[in-house]
C-alpha atoms as a PDB file:
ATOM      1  CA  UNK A   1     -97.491-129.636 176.598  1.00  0.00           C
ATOM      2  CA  UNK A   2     -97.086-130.783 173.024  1.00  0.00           C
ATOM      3  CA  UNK A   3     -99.768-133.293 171.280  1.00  0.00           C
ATOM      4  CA  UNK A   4     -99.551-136.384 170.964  1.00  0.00           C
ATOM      5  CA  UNK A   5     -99.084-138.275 167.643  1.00  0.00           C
ATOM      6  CA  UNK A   6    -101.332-141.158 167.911  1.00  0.00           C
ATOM      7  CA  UNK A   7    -102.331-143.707 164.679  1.00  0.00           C
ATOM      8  CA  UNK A   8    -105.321-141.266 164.483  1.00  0.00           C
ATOM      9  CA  UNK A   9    -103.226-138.469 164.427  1.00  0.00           C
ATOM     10  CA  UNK A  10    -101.177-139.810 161.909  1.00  0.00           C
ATOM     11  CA  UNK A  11    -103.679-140.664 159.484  1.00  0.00           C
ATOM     12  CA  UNK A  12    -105.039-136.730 159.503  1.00  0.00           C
ATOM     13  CA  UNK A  13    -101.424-135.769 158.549  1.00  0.00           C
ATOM     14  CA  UNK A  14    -101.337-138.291 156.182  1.00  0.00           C
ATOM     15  CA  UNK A  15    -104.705-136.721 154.481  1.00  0.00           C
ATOM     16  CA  UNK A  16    -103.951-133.104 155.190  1.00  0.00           C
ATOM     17  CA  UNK A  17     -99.974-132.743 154.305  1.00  0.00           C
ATOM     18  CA  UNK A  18     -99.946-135.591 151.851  1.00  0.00           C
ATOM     19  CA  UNK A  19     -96.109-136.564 150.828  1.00  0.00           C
ATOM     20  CA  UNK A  20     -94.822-133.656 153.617  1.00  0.00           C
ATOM     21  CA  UNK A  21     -96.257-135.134 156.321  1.00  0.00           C
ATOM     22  CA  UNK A  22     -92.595-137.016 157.137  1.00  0.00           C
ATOM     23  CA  UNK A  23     -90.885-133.587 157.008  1.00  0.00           C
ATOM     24  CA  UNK A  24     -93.932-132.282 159.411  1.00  0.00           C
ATOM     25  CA  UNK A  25     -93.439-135.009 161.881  1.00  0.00           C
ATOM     26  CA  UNK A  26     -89.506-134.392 161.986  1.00  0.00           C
ATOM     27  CA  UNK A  27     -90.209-130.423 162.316  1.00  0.00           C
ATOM     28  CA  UNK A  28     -92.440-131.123 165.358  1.00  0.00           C
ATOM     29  CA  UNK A  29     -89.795-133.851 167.384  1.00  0.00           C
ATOM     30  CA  UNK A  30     -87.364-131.047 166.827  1.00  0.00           C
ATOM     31  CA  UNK A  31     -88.908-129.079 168.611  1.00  0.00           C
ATOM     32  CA  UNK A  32     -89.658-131.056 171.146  1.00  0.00           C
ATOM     33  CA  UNK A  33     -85.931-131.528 171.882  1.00  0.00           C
ATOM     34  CA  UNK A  34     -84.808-127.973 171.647  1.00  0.00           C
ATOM     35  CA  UNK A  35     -83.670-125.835 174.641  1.00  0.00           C
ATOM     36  CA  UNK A  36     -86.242-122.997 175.429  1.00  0.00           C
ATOM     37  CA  UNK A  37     -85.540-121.959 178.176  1.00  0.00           C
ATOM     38  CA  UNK A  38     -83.566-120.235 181.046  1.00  0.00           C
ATOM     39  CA  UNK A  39     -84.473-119.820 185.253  1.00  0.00           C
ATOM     40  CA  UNK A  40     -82.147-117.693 187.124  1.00  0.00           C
ATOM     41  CA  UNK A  41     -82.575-118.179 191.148  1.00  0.00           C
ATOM     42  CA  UNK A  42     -82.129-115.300 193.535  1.00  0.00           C
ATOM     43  CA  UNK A  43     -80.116-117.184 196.068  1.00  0.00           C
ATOM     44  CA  UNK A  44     -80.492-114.693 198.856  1.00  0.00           C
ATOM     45  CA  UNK A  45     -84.500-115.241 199.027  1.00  0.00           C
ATOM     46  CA  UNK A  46     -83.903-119.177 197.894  1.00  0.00           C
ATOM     47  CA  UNK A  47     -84.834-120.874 201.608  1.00  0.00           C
ATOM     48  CA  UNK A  48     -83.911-124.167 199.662  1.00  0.00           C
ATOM     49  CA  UNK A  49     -87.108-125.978 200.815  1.00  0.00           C
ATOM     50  CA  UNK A  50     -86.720-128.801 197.511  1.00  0.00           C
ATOM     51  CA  UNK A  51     -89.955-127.899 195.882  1.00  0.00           C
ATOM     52  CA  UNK A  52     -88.194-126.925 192.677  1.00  0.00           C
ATOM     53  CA  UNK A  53     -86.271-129.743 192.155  1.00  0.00           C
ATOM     54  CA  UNK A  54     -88.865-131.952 192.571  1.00  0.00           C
ATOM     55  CA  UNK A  55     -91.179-130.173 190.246  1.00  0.00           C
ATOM     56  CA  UNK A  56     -88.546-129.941 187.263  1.00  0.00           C
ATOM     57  CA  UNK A  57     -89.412-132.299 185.073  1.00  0.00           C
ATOM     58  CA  UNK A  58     -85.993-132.636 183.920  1.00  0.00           C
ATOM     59  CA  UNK A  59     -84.091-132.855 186.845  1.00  0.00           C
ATOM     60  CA  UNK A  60     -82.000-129.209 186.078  1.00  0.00           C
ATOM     61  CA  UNK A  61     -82.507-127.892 189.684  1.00  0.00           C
ATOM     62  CA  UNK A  62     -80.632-129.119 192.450  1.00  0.00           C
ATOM     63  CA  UNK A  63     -79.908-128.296 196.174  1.00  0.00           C
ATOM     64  CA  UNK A  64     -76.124-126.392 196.890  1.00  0.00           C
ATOM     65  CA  UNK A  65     -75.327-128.425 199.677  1.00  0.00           C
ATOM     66  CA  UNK A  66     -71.570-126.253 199.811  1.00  0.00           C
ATOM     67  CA  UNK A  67     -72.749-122.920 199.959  1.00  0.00           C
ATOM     68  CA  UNK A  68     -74.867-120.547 202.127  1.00  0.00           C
ATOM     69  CA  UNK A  69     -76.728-117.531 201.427  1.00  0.00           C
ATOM     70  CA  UNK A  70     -76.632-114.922 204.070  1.00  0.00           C
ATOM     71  CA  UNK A  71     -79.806-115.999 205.839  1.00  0.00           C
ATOM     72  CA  UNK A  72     -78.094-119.583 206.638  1.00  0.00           C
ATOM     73  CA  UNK A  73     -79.907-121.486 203.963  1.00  0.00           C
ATOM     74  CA  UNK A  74     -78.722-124.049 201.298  1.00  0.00           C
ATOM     75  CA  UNK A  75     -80.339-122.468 198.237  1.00  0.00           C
ATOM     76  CA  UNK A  76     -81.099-124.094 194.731  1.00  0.00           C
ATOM     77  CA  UNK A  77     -78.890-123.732 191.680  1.00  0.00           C
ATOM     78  CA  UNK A  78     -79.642-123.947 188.475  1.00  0.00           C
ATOM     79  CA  UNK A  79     -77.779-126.927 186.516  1.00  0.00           C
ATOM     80  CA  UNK A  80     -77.440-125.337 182.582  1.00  0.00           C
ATOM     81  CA  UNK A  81     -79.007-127.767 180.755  1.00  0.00           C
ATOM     82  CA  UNK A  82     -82.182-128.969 178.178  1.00  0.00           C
ATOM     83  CA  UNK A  83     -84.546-126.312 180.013  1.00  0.00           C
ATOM     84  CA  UNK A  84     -88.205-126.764 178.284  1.00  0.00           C
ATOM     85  CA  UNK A  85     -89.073-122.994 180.269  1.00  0.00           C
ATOM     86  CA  UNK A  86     -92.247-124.652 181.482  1.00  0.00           C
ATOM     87  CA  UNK A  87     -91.858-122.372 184.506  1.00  0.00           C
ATOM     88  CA  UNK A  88     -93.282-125.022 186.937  1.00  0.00           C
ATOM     89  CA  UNK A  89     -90.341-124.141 189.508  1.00  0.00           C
ATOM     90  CA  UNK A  90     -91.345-120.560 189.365  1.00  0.00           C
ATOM     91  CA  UNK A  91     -95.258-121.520 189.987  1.00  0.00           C
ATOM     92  CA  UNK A  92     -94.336-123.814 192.846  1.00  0.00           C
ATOM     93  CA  UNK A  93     -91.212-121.453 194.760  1.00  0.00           C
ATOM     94  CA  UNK A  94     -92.992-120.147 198.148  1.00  0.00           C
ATOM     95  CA  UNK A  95     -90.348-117.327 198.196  1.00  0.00           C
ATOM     96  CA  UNK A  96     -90.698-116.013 194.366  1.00  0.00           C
ATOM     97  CA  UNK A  97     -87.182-116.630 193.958  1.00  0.00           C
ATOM     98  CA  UNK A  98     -87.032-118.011 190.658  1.00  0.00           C
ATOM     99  CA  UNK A  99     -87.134-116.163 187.056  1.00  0.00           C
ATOM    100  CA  UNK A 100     -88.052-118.106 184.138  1.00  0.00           C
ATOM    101  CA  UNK A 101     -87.048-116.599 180.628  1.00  0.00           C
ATOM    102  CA  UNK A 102     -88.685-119.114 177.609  1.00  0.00           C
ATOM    103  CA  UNK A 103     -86.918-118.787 174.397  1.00  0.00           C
ATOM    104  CA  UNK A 104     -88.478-118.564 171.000  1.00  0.00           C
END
């Protein structure tokens, strides 16, 4: 998780980077918005039990409710979008069916 910038935090910036504290502060929100990262879900071990997409924090996981696997289960698919790679999915899947790659 990345800090917070409190009024505390702000005047240490202010002290420390002097007049490129502004360009520090943008440097740090874009990173905070960037894309890091990629899961891939093995769909034949997926038993689509839901923990994952209640555990992404932004919502990028959902149930296929169309398809099968070969066991008879509905399992999660990946939605491409503003993955952080925080790998929370992978830490929480009962059937170690997820992959997490983190971009750097």
């Amino acid at each position: 998780m990345l800090p917070h910038f409190t009024l505390c935090s702000f005047h240490f910036l202010s002290e420390r980077f002097g007049e490129h504290k502004e360009s520090f502060l943008d440097m740090t929100l874009e990173k905070r918005t960037k894309a890091r990262g990629k899961i891939a879900i093995n769909r034949e071990r997926c038993k689509g039990c839901g923990f994952c997409v209640i555990t992404c924090p932004r919502k990028l996981i959902e149930i296929d409710t169309a398809n099968f696997n070969a066991a008879g289960y509905f399992p999660a698919v990946f939605l491409d979008g503003d993955c952080t790679g925080c790998a929370q999915c992978a830490i929480i899947c009962p059937d170690i069916a997820i992959e997490v790659w983190k971009e750097e």
